[in-house]
Protein backbone atom coordinates (compact mmCIF):
# COMPACT_ATOMS: atom_id res chain seq x y z
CA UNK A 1 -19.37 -21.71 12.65
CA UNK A 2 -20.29 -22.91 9.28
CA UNK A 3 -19.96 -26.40 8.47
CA UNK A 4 -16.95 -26.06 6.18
CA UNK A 5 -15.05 -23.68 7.92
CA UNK A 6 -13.00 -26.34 8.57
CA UNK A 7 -11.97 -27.50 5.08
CA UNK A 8 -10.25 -23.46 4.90
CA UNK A 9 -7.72 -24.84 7.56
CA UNK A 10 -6.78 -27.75 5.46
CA UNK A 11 -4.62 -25.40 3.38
CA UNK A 12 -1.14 -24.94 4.55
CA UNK A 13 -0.81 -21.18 6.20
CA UNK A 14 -0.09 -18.61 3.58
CA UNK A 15 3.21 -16.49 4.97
CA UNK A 16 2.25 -13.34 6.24
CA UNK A 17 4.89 -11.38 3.67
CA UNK A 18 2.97 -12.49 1.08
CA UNK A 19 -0.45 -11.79 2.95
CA UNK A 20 0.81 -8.32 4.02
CA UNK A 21 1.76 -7.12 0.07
CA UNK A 22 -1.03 -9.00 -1.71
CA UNK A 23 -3.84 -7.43 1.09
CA UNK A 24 -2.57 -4.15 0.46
CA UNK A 25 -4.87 -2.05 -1.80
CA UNK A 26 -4.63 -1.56 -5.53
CA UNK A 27 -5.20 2.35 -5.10
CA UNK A 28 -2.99 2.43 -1.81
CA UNK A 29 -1.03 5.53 -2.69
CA UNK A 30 0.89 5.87 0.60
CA UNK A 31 3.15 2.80 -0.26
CA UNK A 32 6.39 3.36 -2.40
CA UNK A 33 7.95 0.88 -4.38
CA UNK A 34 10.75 1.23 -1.57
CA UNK A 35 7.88 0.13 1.15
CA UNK A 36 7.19 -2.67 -1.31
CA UNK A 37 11.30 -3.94 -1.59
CA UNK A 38 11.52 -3.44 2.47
CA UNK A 39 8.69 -6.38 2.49
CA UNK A 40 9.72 -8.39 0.00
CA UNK A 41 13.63 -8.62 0.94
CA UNK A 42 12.68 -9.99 4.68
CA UNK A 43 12.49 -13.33 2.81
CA UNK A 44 15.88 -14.27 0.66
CA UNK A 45 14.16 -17.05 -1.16
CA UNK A 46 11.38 -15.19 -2.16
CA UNK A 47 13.43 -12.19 -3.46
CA UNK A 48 15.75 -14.24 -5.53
CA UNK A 49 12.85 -16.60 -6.93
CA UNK A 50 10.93 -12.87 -8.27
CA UNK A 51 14.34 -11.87 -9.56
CA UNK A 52 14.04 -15.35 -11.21
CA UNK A 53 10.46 -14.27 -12.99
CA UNK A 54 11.40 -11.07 -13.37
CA UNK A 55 14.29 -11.45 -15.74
CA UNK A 56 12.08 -14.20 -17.65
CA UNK A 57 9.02 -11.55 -18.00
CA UNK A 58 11.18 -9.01 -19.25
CA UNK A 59 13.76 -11.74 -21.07
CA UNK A 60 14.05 -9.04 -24.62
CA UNK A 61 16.55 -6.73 -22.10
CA UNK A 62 20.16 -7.30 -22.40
CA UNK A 63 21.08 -6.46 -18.82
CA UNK A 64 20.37 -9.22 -16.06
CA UNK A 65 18.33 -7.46 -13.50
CA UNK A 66 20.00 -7.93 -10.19
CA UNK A 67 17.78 -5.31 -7.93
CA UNK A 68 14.52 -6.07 -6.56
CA UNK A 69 13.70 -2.56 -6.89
CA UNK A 70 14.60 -2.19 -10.75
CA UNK A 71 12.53 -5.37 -11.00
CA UNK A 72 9.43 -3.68 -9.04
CA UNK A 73 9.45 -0.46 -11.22
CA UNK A 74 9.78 -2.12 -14.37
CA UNK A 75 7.25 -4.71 -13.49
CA UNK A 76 4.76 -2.62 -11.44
CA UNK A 77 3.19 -3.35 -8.24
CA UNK A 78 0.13 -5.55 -9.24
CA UNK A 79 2.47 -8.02 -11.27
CA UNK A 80 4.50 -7.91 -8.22
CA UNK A 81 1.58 -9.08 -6.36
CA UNK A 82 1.06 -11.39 -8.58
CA UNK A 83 4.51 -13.06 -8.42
CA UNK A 84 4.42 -13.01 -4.80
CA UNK A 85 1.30 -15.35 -4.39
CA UNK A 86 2.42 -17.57 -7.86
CA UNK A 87 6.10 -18.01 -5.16
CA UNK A 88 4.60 -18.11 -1.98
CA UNK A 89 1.94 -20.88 -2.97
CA UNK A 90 4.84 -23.05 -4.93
CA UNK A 91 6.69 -23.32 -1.33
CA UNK A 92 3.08 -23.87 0.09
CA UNK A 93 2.23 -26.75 -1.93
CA UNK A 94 5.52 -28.02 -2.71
CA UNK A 95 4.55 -31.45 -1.09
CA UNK A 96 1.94 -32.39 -3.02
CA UNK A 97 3.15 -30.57 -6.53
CA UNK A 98 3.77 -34.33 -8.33
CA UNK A 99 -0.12 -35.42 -7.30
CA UNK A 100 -2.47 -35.64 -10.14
CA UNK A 101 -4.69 -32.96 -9.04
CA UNK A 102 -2.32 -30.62 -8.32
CA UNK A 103 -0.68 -30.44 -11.62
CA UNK A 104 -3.70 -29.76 -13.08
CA UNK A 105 -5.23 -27.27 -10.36
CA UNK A 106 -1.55 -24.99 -10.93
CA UNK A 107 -1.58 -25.23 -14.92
CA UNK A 108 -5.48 -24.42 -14.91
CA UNK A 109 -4.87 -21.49 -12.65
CA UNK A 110 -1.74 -20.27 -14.47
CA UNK A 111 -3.42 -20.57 -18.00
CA UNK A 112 -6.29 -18.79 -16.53
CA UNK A 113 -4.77 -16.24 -14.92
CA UNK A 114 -2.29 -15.62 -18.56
CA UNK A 115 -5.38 -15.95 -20.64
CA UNK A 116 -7.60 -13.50 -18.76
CA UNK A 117 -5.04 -10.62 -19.19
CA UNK A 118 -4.74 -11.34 -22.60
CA UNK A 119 -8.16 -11.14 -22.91
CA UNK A 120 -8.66 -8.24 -20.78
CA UNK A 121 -6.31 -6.25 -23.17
CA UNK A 122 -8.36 -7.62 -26.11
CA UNK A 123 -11.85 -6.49 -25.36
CA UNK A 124 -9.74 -3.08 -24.67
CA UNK A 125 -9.65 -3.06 -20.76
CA UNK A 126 -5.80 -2.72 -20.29
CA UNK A 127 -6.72 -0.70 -17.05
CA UNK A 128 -7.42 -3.84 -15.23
CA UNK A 129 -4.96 -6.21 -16.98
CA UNK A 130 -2.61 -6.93 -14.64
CA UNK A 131 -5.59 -7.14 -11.56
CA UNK A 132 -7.44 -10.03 -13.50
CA UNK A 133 -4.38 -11.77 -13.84
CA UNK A 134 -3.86 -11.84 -10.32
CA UNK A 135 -8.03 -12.87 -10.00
CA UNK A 136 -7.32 -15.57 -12.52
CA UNK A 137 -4.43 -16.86 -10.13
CA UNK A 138 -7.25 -17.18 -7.11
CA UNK A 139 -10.26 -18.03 -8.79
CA UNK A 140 -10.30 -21.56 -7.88
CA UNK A 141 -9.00 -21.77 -4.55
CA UNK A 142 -11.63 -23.42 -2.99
CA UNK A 143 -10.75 -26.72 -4.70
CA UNK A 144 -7.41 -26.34 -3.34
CA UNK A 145 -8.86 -26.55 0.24
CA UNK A 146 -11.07 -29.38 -0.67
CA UNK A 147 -8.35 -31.65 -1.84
CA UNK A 148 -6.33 -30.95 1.18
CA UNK A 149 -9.15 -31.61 2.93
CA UNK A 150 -10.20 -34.78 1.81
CA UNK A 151 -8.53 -36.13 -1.64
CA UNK A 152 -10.45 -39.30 -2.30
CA UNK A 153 -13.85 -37.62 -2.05
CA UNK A 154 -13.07 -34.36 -3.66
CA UNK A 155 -11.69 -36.18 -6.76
CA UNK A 156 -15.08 -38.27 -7.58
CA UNK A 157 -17.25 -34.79 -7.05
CA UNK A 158 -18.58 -34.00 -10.72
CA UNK A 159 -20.87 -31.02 -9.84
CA UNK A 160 -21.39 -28.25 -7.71
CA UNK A 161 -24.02 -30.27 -6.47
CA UNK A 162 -21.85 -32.78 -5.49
CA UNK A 163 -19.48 -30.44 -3.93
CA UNK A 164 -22.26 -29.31 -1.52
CA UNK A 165 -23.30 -33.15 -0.64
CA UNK A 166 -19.82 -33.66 0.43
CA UNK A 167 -18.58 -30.61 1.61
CA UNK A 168 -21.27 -28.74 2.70
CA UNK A 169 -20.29 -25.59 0.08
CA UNK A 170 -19.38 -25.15 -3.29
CA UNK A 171 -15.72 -24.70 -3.95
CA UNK A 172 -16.68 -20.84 -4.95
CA UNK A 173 -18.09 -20.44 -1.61
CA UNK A 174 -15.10 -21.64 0.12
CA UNK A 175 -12.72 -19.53 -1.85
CA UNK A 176 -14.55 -16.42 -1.22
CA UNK A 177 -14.09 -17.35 2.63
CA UNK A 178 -10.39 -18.30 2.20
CA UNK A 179 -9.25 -15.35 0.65
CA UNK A 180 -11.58 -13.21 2.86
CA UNK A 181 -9.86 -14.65 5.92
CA UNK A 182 -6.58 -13.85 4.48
CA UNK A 183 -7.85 -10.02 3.97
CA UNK A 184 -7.14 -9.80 0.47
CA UNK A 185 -8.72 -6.91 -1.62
CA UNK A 186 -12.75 -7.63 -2.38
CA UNK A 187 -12.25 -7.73 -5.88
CA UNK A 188 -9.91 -11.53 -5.63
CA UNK A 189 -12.79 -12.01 -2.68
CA UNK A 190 -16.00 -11.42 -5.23
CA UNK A 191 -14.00 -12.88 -8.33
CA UNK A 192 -13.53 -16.38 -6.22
CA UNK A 193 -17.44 -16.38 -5.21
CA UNK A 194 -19.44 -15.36 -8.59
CA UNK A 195 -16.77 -16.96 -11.10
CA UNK A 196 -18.78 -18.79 -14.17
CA UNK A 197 -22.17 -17.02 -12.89
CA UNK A 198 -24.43 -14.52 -15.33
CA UNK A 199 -26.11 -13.27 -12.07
CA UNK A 200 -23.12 -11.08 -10.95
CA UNK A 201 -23.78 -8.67 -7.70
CA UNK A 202 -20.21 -7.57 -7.32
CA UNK A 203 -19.33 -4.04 -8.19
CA UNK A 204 -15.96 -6.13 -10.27
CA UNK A 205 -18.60 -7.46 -13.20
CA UNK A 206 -15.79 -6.74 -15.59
CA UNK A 207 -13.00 -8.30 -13.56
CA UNK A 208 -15.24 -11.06 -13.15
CA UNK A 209 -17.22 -11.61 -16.35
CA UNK A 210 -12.97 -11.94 -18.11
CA UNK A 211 -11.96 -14.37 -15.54
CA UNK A 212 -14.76 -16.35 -15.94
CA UNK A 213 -14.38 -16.57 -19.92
CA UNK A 214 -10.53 -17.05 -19.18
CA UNK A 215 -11.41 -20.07 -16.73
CA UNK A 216 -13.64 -21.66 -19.08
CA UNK A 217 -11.91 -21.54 -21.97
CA UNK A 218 -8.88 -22.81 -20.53
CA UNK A 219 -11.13 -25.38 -19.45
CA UNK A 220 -11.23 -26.44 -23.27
CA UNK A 221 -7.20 -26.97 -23.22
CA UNK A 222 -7.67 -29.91 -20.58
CA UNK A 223 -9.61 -33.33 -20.63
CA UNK A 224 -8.87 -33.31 -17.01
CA UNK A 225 -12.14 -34.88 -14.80
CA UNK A 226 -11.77 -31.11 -12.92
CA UNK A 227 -11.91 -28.73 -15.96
CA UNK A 228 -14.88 -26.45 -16.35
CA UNK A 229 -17.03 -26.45 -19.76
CA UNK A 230 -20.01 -24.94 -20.63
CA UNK A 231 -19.87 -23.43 -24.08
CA UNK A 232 -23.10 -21.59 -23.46
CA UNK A 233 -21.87 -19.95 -20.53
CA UNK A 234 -18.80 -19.11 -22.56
CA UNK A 235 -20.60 -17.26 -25.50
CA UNK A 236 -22.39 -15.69 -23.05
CA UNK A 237 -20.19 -14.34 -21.31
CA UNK A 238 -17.84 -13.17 -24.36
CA UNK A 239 -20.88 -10.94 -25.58
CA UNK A 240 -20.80 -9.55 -22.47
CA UNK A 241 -17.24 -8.01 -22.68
CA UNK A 242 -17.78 -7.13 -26.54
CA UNK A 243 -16.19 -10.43 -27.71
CA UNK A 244 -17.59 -12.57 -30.73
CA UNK A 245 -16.97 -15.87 -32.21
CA UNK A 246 -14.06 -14.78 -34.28
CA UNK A 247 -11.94 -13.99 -30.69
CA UNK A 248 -13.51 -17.17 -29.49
CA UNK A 249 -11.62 -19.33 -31.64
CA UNK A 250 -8.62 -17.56 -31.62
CA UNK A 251 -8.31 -18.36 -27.92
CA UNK A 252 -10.06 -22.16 -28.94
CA UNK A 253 -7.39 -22.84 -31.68
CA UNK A 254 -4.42 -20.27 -31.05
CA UNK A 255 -3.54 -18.75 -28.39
CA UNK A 256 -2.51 -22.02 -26.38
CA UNK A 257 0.49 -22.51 -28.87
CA UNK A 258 1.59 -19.19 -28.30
CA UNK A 259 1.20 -18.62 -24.78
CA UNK A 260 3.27 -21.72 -23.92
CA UNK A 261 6.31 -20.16 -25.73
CA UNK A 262 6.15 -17.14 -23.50
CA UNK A 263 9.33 -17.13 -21.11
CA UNK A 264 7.22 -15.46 -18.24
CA UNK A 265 4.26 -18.42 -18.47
CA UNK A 266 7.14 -21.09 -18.64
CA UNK A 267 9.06 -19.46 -15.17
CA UNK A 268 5.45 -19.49 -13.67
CA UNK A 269 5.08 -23.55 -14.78
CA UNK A 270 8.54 -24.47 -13.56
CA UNK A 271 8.09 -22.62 -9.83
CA UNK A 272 5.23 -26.21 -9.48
CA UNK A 273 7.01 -28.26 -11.48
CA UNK A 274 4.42 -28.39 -13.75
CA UNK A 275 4.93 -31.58 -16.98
């Protein structure tokens, strides 16, 4: 056993509805969006809480949408997923959503996961739009189990460095074993373990490289002690998905104001309670 497998059982237990339909492959072609409803409907509270979302992401129709299955074809299966985890983890952590770290952790991952679809479709990747949104949500899971794990001494670690001193891992080396645990596709797996890293041996680069410019540039919209901030690493990382200093500050000086007058971003806020 490795010396933090422990800290992954600090998180509470992730329901196996939502592990069954978020493990299930992105190119799975034998399930139907009826195979997808049949899960999802087991649970009441998560049905009518993705009805909830739903009719917030897709507010500009006039018609309430009262069917999960209307919701799942209109939405499509990976923002599905997506919704599943963001409801799932609300009931998950709903104990500790008023702590400090916390309201952070949930904003940071929501922004990142909003801002790395948006940037996904800017540097012309729409193909994998909706999957880095769902990478963005997990990126930073490790901290998650950290804090459960031991509050007082995760929230004085400054640096990776520190992380390993007290922990024994980094935080990206703990996601990569949470979400590996929980069976979810590679590509969440490989995004949670070479996040914010040049050196990338995953076969997701892409995925990876726009989650990592989404994570640290939503860094920039906190002065919490946990943000991420390296404006090296940033520009770096921009050039490599064909972005340039122009998009930079769009996301630096725009794109905040904007996204927090989305509907779909404010239903995602308000399932943690998020200030």
């Amino acid at each position: 056993m490795k010396a933090y497998e422990k800290y992954m059982k600090a998180l509470p237990v992730m329901p196996d509805i939502a592990t069954k339909i978020i493990s299930i492959p992105e190119d799975n072609i034998n399930i139907s969006f009826k195979d997808l409803e049949n899960l999802i409907k087991v649970d009441p509270g998560l049905t009518t809480k993705i009805l909830k979302v739903a009719n917030s992401a897709l507010y500009a129709r006039q018609k309430e949408i009262t069917s999960l299955q209307i919701a799942i074809t209109m939405l499509g299966f990976k923002t599905i997923k997506s919704l599943v985890f963001l409801v799932s983890a609300s009931n998950m952590f709903k104990k500790g959503k008023d702590q400090e770290f916390y309201q952070y952790f949930w904003k940071h991952s929501i922004t990142t996961a909003f801002l790395a679809q948006n940037i996904a479709l800017r540097a012309g990747f729409k193909r994998i739009s909706d999957e880095v949104f769902l990478a963005g949500l997990l990126h930073d899971i490790g901290r998650a189990a950290m804090y459960q794990a031991d509050s007082q001494l995760y929230m004085a670690i400054k640096s990776e460095e520190q992380e390993i001193q007290g922990f024994g891992a980094t935080h990206r080396e703990i996601g990569q074993a949470i979400l590996d645990s929980w069976d979810f596709p590679p590509v969440y797996v490989d995004t949670a373990r070479e996040h914010n890293s040049l050196n990338i041996t995953s076969q997701y680069k892409t995925i990876i490289l726009i989650v990592s410019a989404a994570d640290l540039i939503a860094g920039q919209y906190s002065d919490s002690p946990l943000a991420e901030t390296n404006d090296q690493m940033l520009n770096a990382v921009l050039m490599r998905i064909n972005l340039g200093s122009e998009d930079k500050a769009f996301y630096l000086d725009e794109f905040y104001q904007q996204l927090v007058e989305i509907p779909m971003f404010q239903e995602c806020s308000s399932l943690f309670g998020l200030k």
